[in-house]
N, C-alpha and C. Protein backbone atom coordinates (compact mmCIF):
# COMPACT_ATOMS: atom_id res chain seq x y z
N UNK A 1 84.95 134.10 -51.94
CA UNK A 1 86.08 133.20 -51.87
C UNK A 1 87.02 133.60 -50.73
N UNK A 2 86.74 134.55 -50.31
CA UNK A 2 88.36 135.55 -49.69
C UNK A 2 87.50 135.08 -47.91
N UNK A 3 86.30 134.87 -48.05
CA UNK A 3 85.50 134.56 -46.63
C UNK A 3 85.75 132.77 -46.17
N UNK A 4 85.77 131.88 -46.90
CA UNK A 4 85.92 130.44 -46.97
C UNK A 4 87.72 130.69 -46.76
N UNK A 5 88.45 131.88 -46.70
CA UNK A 5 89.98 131.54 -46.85
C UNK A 5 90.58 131.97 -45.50
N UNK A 6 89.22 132.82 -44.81
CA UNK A 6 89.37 133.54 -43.71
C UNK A 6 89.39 132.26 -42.44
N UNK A 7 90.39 133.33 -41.26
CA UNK A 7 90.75 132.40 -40.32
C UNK A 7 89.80 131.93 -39.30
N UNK A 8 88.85 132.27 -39.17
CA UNK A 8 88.07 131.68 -38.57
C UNK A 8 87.43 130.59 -39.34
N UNK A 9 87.37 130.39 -40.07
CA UNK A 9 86.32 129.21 -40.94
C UNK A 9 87.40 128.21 -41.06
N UNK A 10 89.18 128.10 -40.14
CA UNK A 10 89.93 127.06 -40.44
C UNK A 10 89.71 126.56 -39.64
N UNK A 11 89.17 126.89 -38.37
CA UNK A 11 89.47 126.59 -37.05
C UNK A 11 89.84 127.07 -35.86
N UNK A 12 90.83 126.59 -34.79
CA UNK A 12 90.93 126.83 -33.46
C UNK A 12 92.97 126.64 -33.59
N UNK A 13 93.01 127.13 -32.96
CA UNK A 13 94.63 127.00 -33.14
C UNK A 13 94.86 125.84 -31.62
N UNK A 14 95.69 124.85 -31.80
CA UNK A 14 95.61 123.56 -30.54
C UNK A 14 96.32 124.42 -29.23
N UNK A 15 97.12 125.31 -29.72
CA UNK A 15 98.27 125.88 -28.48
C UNK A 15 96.97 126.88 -28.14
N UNK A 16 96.99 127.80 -28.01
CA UNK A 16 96.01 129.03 -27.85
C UNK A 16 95.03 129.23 -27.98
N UNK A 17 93.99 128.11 -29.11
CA UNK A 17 92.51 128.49 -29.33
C UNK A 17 92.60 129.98 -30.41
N UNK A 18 93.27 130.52 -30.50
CA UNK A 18 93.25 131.61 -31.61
C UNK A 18 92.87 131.15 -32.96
N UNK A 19 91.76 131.60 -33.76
CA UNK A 19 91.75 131.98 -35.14
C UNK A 19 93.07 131.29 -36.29
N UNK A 20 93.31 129.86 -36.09
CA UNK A 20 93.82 129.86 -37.44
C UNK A 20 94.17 130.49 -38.39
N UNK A 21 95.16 130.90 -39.18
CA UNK A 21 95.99 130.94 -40.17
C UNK A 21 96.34 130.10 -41.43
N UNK A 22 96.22 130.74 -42.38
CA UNK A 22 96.50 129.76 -43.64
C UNK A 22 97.85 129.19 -43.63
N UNK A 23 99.04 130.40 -43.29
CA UNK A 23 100.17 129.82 -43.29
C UNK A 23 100.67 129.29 -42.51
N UNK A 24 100.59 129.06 -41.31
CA UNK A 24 100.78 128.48 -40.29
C UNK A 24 99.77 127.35 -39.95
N UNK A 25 99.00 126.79 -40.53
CA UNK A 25 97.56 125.80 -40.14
C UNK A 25 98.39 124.22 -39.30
N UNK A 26 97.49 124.07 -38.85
CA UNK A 26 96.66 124.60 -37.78
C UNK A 26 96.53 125.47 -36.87
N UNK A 27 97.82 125.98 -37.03
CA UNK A 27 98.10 127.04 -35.51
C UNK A 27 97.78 128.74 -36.45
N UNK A 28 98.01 129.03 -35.67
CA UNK A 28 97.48 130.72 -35.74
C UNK A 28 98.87 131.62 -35.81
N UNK A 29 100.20 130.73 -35.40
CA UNK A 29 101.32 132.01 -35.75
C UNK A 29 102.45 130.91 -35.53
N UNK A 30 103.61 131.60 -36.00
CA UNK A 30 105.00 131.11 -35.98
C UNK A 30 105.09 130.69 -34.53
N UNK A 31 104.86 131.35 -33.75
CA UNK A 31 105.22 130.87 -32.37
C UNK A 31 104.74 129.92 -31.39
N UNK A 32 103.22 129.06 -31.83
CA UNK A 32 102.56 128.51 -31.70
C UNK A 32 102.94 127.12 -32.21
N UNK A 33 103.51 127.25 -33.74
CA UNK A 33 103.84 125.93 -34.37
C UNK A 33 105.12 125.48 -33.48
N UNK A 34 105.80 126.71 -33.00
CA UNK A 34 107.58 126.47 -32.24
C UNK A 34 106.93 125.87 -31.18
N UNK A 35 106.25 126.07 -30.30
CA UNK A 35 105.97 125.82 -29.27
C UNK A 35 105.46 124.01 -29.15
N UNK A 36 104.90 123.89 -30.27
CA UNK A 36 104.26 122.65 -30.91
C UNK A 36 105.10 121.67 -30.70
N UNK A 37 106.21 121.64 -31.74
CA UNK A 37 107.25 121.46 -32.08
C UNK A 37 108.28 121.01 -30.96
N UNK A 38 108.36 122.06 -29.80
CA UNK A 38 109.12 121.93 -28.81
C UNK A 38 108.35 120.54 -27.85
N UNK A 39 107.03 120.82 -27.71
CA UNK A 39 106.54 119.71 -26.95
C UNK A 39 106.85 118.57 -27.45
N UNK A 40 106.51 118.66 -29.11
CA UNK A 40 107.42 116.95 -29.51
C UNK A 40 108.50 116.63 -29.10
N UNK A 41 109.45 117.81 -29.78
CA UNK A 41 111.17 117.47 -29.39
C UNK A 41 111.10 116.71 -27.80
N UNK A 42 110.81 117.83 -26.74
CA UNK A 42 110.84 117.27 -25.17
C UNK A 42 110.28 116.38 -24.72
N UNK A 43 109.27 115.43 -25.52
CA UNK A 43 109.04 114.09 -25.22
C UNK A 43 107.19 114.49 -24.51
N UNK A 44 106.71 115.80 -24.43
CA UNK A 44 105.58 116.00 -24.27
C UNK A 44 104.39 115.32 -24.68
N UNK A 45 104.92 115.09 -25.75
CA UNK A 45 103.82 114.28 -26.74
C UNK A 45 104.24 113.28 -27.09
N UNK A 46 103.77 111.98 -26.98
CA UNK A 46 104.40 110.46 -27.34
C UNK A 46 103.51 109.93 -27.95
N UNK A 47 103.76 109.32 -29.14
CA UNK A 47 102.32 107.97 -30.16
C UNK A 47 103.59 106.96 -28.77
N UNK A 48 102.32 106.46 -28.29
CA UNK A 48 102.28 104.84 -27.60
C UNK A 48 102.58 104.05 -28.16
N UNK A 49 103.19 102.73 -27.71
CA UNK A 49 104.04 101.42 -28.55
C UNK A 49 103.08 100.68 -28.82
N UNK A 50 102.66 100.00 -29.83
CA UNK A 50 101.63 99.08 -30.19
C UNK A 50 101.65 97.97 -29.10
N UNK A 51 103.01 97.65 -29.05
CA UNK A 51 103.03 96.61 -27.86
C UNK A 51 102.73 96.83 -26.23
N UNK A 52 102.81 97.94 -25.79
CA UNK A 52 102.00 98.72 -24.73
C UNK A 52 101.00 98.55 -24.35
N UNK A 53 100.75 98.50 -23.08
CA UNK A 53 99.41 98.74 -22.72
C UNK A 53 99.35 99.85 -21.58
N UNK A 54 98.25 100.10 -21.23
CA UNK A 54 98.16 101.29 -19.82
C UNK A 54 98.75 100.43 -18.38
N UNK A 55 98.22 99.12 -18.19
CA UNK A 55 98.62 98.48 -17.08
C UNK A 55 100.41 97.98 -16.78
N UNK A 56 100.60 97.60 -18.36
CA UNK A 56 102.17 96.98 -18.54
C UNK A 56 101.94 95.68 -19.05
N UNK A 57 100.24 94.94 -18.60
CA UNK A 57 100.64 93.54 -18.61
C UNK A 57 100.30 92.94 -19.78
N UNK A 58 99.85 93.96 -20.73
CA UNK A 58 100.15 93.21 -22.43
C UNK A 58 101.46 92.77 -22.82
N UNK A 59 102.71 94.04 -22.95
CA UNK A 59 103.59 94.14 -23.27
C UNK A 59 104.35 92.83 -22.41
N UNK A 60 104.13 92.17 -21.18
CA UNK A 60 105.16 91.32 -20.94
C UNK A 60 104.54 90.29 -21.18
N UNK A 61 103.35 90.19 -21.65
CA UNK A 61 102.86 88.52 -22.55
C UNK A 61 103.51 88.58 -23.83
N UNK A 62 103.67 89.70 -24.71
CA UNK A 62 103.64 90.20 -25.91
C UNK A 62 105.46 89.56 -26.14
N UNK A 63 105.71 90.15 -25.18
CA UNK A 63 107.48 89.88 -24.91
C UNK A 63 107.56 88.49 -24.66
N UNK A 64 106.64 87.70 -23.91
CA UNK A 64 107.26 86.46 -23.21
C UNK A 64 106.94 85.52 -25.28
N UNK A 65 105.69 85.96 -26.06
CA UNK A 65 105.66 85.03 -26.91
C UNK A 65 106.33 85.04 -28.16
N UNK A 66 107.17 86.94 -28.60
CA UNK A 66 108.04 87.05 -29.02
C UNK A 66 109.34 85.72 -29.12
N UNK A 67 109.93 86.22 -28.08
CA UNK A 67 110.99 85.20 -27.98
C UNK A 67 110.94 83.31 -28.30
N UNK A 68 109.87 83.50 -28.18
CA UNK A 68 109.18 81.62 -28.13
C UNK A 68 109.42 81.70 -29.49
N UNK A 69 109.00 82.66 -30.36
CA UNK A 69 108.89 82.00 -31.68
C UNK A 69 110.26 82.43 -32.44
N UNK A 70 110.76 83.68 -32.19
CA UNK A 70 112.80 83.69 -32.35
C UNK A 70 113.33 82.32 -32.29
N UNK A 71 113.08 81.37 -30.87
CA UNK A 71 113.41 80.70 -30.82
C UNK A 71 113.81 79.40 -31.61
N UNK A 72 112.34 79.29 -32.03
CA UNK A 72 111.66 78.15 -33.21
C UNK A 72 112.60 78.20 -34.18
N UNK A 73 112.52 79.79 -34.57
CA UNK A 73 113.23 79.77 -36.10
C UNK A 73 114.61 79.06 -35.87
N UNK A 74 115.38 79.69 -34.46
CA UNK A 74 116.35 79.42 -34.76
C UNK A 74 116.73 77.93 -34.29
N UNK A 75 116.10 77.63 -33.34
CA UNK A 75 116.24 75.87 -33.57
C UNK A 75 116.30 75.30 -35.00
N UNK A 76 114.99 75.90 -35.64
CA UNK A 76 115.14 75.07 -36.84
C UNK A 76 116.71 75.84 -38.05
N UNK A 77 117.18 76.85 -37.72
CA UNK A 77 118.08 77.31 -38.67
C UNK A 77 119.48 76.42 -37.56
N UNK A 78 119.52 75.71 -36.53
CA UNK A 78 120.90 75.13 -36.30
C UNK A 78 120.43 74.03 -36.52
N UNK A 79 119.06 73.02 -36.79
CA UNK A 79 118.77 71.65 -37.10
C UNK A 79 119.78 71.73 -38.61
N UNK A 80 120.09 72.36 -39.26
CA UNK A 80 120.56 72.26 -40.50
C UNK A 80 122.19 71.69 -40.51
């Protein structure tokens, strides 16, 4: 049991490649998860906007048909 708990059988740590840790998982030490951590905070690491694309030119169709249908509603909420 104590071999399946051992750090090599967790993995690879993402910062360093080191031997995994139970308490720290995925990473291998306190300073590894900080480091992690810091790349989020500083904008290192970004999840992409659904509305995004790599070129740009989704997002300004995406935008132009947005507004078309805002619109609708609100035509029909001053027809009242």
């Amino acid at each position: 049991m104590t071999q399946s708990n051992s750090p090599g059988a967790r993995g690879k740590c993402p910062i360093c490649s080191r031997p995994t840790d139970a308490k720290y998982r995925p990473f291998c030490s306190r300073r590894c998860a900080d480091v992690d951590l810091s790349r989020w905070l500083g904008g290192t690491y970004a999840i992409p906007d659904a509305g995004e694309s790599e070129d740009g030119d989704e997002s300004a169709d995406s935008e132009g048909v947005s507004p078309a249908a805002g619109s609708d509603k609100g035509s029909r909420g001053s027809t009242h």
